[in-house]
C-alpha atoms as a PDB file:
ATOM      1  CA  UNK A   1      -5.057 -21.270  13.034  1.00  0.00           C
ATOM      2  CA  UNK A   2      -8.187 -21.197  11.713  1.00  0.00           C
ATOM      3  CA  UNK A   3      -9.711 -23.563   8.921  1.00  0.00           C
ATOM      4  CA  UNK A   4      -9.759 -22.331   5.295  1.00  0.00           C
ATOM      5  CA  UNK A   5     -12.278 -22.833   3.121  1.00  0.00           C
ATOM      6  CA  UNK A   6     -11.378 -25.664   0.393  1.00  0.00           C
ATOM      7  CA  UNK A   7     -11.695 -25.634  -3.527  1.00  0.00           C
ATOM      8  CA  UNK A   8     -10.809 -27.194  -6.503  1.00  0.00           C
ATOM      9  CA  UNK A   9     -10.755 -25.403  -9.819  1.00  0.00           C
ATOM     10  CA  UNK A  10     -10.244 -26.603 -13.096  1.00  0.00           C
ATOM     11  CA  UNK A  11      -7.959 -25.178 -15.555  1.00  0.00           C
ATOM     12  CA  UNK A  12      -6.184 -25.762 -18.839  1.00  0.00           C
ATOM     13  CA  UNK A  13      -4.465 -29.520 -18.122  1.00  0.00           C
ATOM     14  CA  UNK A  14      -4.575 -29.107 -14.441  1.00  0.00           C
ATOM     15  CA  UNK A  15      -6.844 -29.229 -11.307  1.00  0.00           C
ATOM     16  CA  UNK A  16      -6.026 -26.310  -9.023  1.00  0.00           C
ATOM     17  CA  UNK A  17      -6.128 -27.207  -5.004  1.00  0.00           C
ATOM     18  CA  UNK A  18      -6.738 -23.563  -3.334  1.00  0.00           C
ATOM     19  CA  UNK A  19      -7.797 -22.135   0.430  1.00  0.00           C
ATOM     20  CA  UNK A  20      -9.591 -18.931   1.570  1.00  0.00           C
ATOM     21  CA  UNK A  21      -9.514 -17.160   4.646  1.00  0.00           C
ATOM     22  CA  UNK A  22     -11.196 -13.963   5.848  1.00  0.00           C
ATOM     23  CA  UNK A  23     -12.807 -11.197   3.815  1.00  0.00           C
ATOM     24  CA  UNK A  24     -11.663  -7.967   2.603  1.00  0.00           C
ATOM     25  CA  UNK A  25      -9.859  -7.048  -0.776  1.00  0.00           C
ATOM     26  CA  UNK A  26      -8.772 -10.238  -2.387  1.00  0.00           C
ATOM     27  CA  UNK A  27      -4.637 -11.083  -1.830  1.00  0.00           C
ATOM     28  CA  UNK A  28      -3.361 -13.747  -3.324  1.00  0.00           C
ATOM     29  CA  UNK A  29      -0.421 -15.919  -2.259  1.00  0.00           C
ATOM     30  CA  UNK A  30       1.742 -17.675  -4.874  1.00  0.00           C
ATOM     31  CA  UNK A  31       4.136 -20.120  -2.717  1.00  0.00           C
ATOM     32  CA  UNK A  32       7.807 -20.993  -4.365  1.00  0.00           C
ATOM     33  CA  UNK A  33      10.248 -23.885  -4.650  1.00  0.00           C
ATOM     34  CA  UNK A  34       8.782 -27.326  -3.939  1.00  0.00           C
ATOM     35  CA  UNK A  35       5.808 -25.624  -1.646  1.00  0.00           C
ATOM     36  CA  UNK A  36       2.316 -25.129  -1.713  1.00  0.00           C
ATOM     37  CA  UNK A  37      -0.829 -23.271  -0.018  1.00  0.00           C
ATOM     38  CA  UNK A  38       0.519 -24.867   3.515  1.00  0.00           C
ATOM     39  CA  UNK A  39       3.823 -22.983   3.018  1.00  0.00           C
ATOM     40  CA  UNK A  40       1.824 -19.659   4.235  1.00  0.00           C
ATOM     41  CA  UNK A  41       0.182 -21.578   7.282  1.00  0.00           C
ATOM     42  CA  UNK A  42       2.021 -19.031   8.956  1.00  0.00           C
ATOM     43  CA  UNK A  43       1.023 -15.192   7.505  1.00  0.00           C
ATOM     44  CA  UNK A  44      -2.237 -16.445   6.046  1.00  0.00           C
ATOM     45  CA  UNK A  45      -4.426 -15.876   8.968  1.00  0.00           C
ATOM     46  CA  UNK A  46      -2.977 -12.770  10.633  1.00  0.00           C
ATOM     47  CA  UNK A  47      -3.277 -11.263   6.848  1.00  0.00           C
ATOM     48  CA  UNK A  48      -7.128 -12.605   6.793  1.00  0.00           C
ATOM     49  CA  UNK A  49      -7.713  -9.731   9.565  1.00  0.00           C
ATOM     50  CA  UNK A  50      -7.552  -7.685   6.905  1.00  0.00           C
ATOM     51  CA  UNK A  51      -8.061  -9.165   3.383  1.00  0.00           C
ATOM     52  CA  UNK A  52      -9.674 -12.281   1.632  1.00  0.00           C
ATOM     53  CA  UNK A  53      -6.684 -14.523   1.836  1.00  0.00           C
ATOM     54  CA  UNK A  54      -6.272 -16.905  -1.164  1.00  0.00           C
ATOM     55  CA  UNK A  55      -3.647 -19.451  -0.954  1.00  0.00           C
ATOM     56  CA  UNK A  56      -3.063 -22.198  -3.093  1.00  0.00           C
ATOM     57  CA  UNK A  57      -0.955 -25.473  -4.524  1.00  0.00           C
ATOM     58  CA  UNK A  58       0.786 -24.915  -7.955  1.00  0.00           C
ATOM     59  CA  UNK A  59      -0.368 -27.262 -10.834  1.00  0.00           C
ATOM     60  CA  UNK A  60       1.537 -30.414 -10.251  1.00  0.00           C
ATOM     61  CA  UNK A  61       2.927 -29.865  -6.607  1.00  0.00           C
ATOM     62  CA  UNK A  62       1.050 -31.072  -3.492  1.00  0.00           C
ATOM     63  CA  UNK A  63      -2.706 -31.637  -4.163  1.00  0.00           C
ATOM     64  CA  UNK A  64      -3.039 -29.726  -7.474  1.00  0.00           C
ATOM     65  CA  UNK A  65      -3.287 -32.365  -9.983  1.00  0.00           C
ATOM     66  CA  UNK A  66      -1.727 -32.479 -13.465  1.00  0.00           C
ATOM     67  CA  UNK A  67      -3.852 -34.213 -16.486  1.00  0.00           C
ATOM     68  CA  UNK A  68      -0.751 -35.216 -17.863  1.00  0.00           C
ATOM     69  CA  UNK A  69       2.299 -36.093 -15.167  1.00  0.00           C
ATOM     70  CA  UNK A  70       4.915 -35.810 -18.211  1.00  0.00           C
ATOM     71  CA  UNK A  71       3.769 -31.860 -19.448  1.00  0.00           C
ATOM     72  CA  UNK A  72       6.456 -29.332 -19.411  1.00  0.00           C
ATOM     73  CA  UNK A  73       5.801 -26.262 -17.259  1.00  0.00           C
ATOM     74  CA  UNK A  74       5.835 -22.989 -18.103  1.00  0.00           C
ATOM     75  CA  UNK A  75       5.720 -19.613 -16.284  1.00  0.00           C
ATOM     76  CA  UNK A  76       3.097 -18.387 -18.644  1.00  0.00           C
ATOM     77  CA  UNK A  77       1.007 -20.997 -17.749  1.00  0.00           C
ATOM     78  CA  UNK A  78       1.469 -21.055 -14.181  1.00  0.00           C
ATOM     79  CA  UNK A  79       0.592 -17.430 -14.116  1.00  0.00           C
ATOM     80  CA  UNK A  80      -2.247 -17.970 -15.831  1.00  0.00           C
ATOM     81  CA  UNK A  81      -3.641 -20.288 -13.683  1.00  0.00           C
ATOM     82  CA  UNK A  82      -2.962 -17.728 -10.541  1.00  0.00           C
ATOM     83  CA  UNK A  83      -5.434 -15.274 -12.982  1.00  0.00           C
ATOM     84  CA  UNK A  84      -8.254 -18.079 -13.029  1.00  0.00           C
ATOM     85  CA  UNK A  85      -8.271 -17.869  -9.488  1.00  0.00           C
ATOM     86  CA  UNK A  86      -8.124 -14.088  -9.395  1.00  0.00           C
ATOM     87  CA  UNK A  87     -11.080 -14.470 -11.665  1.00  0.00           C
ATOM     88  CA  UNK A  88     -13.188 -17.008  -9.421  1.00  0.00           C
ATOM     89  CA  UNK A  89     -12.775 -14.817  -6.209  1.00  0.00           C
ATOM     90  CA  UNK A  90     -12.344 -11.218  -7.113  1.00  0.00           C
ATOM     91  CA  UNK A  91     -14.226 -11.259 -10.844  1.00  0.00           C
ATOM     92  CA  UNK A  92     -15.180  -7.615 -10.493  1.00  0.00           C
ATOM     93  CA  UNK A  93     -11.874  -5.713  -8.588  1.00  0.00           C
ATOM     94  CA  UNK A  94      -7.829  -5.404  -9.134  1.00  0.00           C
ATOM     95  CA  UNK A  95      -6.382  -7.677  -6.550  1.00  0.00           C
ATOM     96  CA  UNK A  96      -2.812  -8.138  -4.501  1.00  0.00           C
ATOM     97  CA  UNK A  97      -1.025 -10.471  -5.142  1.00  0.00           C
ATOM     98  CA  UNK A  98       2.334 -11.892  -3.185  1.00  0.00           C
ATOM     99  CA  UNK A  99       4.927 -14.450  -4.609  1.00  0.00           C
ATOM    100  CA  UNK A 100       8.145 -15.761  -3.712  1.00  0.00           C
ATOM    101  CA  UNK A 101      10.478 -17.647  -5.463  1.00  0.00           C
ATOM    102  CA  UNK A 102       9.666 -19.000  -8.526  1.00  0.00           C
ATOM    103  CA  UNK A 103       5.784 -17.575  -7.223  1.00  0.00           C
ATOM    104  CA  UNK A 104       7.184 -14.177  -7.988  1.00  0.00           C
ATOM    105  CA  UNK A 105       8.183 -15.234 -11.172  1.00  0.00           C
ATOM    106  CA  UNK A 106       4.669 -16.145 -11.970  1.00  0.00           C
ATOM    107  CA  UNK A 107       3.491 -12.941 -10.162  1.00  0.00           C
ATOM    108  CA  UNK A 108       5.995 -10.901 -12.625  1.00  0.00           C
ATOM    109  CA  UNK A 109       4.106 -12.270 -15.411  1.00  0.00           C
ATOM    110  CA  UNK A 110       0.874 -12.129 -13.925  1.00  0.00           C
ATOM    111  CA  UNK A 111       1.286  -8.423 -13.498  1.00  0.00           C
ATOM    112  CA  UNK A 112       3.073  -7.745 -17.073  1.00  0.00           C
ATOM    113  CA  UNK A 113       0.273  -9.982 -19.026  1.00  0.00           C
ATOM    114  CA  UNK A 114      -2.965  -8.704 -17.562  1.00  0.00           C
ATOM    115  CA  UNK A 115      -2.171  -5.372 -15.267  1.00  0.00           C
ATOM    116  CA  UNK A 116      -5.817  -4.620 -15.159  1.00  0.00           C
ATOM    117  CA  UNK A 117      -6.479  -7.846 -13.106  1.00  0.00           C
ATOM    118  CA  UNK A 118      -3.465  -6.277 -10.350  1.00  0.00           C
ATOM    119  CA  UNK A 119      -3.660  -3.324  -7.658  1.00  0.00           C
ATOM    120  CA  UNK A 120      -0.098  -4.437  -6.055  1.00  0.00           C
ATOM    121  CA  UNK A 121       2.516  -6.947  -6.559  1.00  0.00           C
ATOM    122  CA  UNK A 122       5.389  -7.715  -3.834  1.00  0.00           C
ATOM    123  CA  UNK A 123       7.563 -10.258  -5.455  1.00  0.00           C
ATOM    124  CA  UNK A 124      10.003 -11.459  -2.677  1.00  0.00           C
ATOM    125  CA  UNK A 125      13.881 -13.142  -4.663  1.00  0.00           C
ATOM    126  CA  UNK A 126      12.334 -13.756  -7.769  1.00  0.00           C
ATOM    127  CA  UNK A 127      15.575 -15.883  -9.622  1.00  0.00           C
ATOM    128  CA  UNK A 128      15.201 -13.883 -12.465  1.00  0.00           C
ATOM    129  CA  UNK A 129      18.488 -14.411 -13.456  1.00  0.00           C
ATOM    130  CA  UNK A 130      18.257 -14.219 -17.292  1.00  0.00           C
ATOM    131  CA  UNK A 131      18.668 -10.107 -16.211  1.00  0.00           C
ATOM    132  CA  UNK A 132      21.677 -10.325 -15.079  1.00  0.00           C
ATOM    133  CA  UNK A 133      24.827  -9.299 -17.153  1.00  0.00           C
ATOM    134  CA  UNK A 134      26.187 -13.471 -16.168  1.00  0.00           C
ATOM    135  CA  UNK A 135      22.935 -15.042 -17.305  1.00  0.00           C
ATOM    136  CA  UNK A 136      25.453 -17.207 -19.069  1.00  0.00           C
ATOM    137  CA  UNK A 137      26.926 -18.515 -15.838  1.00  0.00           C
ATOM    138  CA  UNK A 138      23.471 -19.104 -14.602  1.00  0.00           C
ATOM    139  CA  UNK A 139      22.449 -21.650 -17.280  1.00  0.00           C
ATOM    140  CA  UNK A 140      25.370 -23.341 -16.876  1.00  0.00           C
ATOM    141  CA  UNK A 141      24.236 -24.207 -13.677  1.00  0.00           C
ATOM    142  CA  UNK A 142      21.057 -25.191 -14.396  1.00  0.00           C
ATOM    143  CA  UNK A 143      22.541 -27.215 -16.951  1.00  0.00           C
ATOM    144  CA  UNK A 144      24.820 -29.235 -14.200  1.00  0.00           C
ATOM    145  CA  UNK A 145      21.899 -29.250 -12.401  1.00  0.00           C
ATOM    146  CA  UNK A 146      19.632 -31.220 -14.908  1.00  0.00           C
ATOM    147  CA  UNK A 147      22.751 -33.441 -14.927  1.00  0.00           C
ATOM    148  CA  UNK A 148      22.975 -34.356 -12.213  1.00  0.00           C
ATOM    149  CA  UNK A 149      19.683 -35.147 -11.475  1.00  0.00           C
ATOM    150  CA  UNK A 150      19.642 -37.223 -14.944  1.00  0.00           C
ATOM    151  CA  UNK A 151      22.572 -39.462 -14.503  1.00  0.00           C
ATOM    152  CA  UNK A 152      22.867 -39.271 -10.037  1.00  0.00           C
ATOM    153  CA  UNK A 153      19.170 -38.749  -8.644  1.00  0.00           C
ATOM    154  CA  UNK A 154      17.197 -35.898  -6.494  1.00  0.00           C
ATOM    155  CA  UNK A 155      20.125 -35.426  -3.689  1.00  0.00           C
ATOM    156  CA  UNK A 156      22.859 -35.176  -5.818  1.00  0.00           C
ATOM    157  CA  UNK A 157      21.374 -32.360  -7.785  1.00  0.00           C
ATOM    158  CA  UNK A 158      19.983 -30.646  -5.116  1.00  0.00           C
ATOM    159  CA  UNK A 159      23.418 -30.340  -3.285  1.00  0.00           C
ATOM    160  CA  UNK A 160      25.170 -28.695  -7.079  1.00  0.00           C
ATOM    161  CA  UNK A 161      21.925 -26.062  -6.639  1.00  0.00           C
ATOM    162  CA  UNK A 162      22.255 -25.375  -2.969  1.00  0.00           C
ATOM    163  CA  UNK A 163      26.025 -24.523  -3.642  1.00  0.00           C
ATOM    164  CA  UNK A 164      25.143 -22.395  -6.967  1.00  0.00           C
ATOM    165  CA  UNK A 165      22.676 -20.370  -4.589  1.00  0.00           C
ATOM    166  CA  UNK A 166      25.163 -19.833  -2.115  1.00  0.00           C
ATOM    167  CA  UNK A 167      27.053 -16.865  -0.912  1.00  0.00           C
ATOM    168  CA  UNK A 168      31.313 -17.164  -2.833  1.00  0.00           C
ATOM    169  CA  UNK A 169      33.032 -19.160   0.025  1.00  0.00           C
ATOM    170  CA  UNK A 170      30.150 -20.139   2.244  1.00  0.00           C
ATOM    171  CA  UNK A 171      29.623 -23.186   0.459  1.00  0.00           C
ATOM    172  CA  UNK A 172      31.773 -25.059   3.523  1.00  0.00           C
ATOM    173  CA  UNK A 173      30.921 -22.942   6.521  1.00  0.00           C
ATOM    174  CA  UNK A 174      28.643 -23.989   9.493  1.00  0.00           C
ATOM    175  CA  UNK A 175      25.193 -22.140   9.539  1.00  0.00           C
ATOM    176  CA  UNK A 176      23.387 -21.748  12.937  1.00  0.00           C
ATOM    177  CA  UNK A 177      20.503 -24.115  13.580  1.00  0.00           C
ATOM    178  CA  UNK A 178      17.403 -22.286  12.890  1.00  0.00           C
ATOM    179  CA  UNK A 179      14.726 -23.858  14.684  1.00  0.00           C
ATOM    180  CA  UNK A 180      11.137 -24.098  12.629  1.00  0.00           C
ATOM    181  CA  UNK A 181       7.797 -23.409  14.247  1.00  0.00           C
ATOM    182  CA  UNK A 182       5.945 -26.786  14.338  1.00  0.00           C
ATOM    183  CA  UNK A 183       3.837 -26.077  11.607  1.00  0.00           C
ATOM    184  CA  UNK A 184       6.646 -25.860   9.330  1.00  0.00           C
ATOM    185  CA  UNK A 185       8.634 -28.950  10.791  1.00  0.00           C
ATOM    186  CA  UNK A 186       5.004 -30.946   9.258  1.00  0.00           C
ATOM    187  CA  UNK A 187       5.102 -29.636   6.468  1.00  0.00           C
ATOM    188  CA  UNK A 188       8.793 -31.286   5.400  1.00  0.00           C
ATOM    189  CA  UNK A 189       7.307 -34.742   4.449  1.00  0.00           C
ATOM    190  CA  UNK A 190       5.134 -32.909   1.151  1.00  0.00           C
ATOM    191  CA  UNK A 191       7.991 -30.400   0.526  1.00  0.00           C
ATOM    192  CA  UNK A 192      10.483 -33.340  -0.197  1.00  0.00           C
ATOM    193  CA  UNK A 193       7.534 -34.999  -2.221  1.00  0.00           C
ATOM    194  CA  UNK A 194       7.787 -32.477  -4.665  1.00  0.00           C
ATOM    195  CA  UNK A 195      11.040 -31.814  -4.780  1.00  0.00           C
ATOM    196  CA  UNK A 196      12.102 -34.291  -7.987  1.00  0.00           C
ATOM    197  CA  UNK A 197       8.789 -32.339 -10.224  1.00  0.00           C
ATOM    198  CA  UNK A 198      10.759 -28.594  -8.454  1.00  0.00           C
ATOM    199  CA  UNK A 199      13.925 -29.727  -9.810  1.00  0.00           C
ATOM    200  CA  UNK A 200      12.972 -31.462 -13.036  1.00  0.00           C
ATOM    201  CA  UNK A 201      10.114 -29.030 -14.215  1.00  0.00           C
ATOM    202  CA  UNK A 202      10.245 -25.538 -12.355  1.00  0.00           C
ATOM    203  CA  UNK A 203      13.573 -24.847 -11.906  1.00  0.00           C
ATOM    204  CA  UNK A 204      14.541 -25.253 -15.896  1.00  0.00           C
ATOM    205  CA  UNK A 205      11.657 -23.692 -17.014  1.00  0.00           C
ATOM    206  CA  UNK A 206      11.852 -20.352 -14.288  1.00  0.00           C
ATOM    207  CA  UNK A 207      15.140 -19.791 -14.202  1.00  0.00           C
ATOM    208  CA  UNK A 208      14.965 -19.333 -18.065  1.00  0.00           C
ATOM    209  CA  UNK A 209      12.435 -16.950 -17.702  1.00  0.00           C
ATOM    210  CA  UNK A 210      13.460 -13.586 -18.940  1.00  0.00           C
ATOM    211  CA  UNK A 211      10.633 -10.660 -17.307  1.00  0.00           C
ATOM    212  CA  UNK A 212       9.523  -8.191 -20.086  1.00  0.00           C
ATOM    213  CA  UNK A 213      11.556  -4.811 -18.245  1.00  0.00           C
ATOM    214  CA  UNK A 214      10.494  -2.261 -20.563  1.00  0.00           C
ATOM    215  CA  UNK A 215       6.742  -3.168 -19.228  1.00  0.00           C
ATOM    216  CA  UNK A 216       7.917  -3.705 -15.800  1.00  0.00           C
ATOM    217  CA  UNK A 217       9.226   0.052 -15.821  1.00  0.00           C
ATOM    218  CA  UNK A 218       6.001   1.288 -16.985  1.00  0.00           C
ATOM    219  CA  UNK A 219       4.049  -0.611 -14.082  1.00  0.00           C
ATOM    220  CA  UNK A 220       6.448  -0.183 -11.609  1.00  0.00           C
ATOM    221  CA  UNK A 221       4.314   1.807  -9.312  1.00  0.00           C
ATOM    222  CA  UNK A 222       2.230  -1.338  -9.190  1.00  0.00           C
ATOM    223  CA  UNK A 223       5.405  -3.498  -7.894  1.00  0.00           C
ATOM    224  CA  UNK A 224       7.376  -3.417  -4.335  1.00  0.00           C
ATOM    225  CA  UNK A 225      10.866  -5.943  -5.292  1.00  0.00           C
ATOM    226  CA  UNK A 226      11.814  -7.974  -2.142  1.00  0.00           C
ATOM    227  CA  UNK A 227      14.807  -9.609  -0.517  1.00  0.00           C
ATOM    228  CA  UNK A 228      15.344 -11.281   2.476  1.00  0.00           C
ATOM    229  CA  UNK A 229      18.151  -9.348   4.770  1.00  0.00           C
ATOM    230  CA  UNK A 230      20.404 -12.231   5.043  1.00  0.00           C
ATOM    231  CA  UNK A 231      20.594 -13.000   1.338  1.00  0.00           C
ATOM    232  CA  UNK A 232      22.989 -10.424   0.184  1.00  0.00           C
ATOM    233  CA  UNK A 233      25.392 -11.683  -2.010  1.00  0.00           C
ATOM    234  CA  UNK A 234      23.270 -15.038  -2.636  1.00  0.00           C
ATOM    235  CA  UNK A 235      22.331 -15.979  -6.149  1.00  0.00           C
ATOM    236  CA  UNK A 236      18.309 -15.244  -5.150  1.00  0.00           C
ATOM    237  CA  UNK A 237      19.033 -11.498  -3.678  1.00  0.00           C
ATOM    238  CA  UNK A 238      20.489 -10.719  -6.982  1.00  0.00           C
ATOM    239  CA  UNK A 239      18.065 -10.431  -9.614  1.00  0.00           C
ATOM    240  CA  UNK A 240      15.647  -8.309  -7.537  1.00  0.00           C
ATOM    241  CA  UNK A 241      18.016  -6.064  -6.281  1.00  0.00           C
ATOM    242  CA  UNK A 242      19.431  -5.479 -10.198  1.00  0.00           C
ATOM    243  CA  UNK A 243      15.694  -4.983 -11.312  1.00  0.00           C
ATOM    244  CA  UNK A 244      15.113  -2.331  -8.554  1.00  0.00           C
ATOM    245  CA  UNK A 245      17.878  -0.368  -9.334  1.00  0.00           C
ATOM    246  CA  UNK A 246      16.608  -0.871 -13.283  1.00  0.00           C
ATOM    247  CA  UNK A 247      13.658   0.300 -12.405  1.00  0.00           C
ATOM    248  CA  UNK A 248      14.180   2.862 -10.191  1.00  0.00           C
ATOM    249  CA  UNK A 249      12.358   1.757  -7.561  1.00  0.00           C
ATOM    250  CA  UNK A 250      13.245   0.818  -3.557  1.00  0.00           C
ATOM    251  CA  UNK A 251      14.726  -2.656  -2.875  1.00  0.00           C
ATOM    252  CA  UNK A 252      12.258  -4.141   0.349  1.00  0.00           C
ATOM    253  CA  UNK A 253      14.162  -6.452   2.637  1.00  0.00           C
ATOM    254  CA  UNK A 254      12.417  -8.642   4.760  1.00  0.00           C
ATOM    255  CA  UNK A 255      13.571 -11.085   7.428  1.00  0.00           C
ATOM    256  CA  UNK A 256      15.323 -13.856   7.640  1.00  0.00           C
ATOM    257  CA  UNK A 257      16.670 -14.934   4.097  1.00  0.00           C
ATOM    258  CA  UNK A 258      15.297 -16.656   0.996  1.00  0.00           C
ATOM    259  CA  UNK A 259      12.780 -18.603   3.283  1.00  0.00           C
ATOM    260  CA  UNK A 260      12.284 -16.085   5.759  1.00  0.00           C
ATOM    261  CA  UNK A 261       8.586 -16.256   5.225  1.00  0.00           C
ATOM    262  CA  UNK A 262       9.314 -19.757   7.082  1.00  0.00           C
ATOM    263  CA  UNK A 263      11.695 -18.885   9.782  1.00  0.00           C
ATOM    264  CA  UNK A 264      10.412 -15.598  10.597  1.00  0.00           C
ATOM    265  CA  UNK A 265       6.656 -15.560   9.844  1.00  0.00           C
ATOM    266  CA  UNK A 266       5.668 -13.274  12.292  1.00  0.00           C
ATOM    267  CA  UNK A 267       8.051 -10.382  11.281  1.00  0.00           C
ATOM    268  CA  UNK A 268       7.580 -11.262   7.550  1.00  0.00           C
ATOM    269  CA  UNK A 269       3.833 -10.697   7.482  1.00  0.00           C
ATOM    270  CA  UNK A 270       3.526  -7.566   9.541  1.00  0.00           C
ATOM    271  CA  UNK A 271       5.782  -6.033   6.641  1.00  0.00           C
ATOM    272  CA  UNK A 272       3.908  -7.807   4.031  1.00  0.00           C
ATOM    273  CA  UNK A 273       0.837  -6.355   5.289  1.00  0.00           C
ATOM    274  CA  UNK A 274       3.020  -2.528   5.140  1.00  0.00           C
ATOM    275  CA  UNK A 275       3.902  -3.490   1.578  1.00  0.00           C
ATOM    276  CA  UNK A 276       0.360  -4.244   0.259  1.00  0.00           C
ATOM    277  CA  UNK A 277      -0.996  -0.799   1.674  1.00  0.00           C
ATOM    278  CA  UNK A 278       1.625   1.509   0.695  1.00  0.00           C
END
């Protein structure tokens, strides 16, 4: 793997931790869920063959530090702060720009807010789910899962999520053991570190997020919607497949399932590298 280049960049209540690889067009890498720039250890440098790689930690998770530990998040701001670093590295051209998870929430509203700062958007299960005719069920479960984390701790919640996520009746059944490359294994010890700000700050605040459509259609031809081909029928698969077929446009699937980016690197970023060109 080879060594990124290190920064820190200050923003609006927040110091930004971010990494840069290679040279090229600038493509930027919005991680999801409790993870940070180390989540794309494993696509960042085969993607640096061909572009200025930008990866970085979300305010509050990992090494990006918060002013204020108690502030309420917001997708607005967190996709603002991916356009500050769009801005430091690529001040003069459009740029790519890859999210997953609650990343391709922010990546939704990067590209809806400032379109002229965006060649290409592949947003990979963005829980969008405020688009979907049971939005209603949806907050419930958010609801029970502030609850529970409230009144039982981290684990507790994180189990009522897992099974709201799940596919209807596969909340009991064995999965096969997917074994992680090493790199990913490492990086278990931060993940779980961030988990109580993922599930007290992002997941409320996302998953209420409702994408502006109407300006989605009209920049559609800017956006490739993603799934991962195991996560049909999951909660995550959902939303993107309903906003392709709003818009009109082709549903991507990628390996693997809502962290195939983890369990399949390899696979995943030869067909991120087809998205971004197409």
């Amino acid at each position: 793997m080879t060594a990124p280049t290190i920064g820190s960049l200050r923003v609006n209540g927040a110091t930004l931790h971010y990494e840069v690889r290679g040279q090229g067009p600038l493509l930027l890498l919005i991680p999801g869920g409790a993870g940070g720039a180390a989540s794309f250890d494993g696509i960042a440098d085969g993607l640096a063959a061909e572009y200025t790689v930008a990866t970085y930690d979300p305010r509050g998770m990992s090494q990006s530090t918060l002013d204020d530990p108690e502030a309420e998040q917001s997708v607005a701001e967190h996709a603002d702060d991916a356009l500050r670093i769009l801005e430091l590295l690529s001040p003069d051209d459009p740029a790519r720009v890859f999210g997953s998870s609650s990343g391709a929430i922010a990546a939704l509203h990067l590209l809806t807010a400032h379109p002229e700062r965006i060649e290409r958007v592949v947003a990979h299960e963005p829980p969008v789910v405020e688009v979907l005719p049971d939005a209603p069920e949806h907050r419930r479960l958010i609801a029970r899962v502030q609850a529970t984390f409230r009144t039982e701790g981290l684990m507790p919640a994180m189990a009522v999520f897992a099974a709201g996520l799940k596919k209807d009746g596969e909340a009991n059944e064995p999965k096969a053991e997917i074994k992680l490359p090493p790199q990913a294994a490492a990086r278990a010890e931060q993940t779980m570190a961030n988990l109580p700000y993922f599930v007290g700050r992002i997941v409320p605040s996302f998953m209420s997020y409702a994408p502006d459509i109407h300006r989605l259609e009209a920049l559609s031809n800017r956006l490739v919607l993603a799934c991962g081909q195991d996560s049909r029928g999951e909660l995550p698969y959902d939303p993107a497949a309903f906003l392709a077929d709003r818009l009109s446009t082709e549903l991507l699937h990628f390996p693997g399932g809502h962290t195939g980016l983890t369990t399949h690197p390899d696979e995943f970023g030869e067909l991120l590298r087809k998205a971004l060109r197409a």
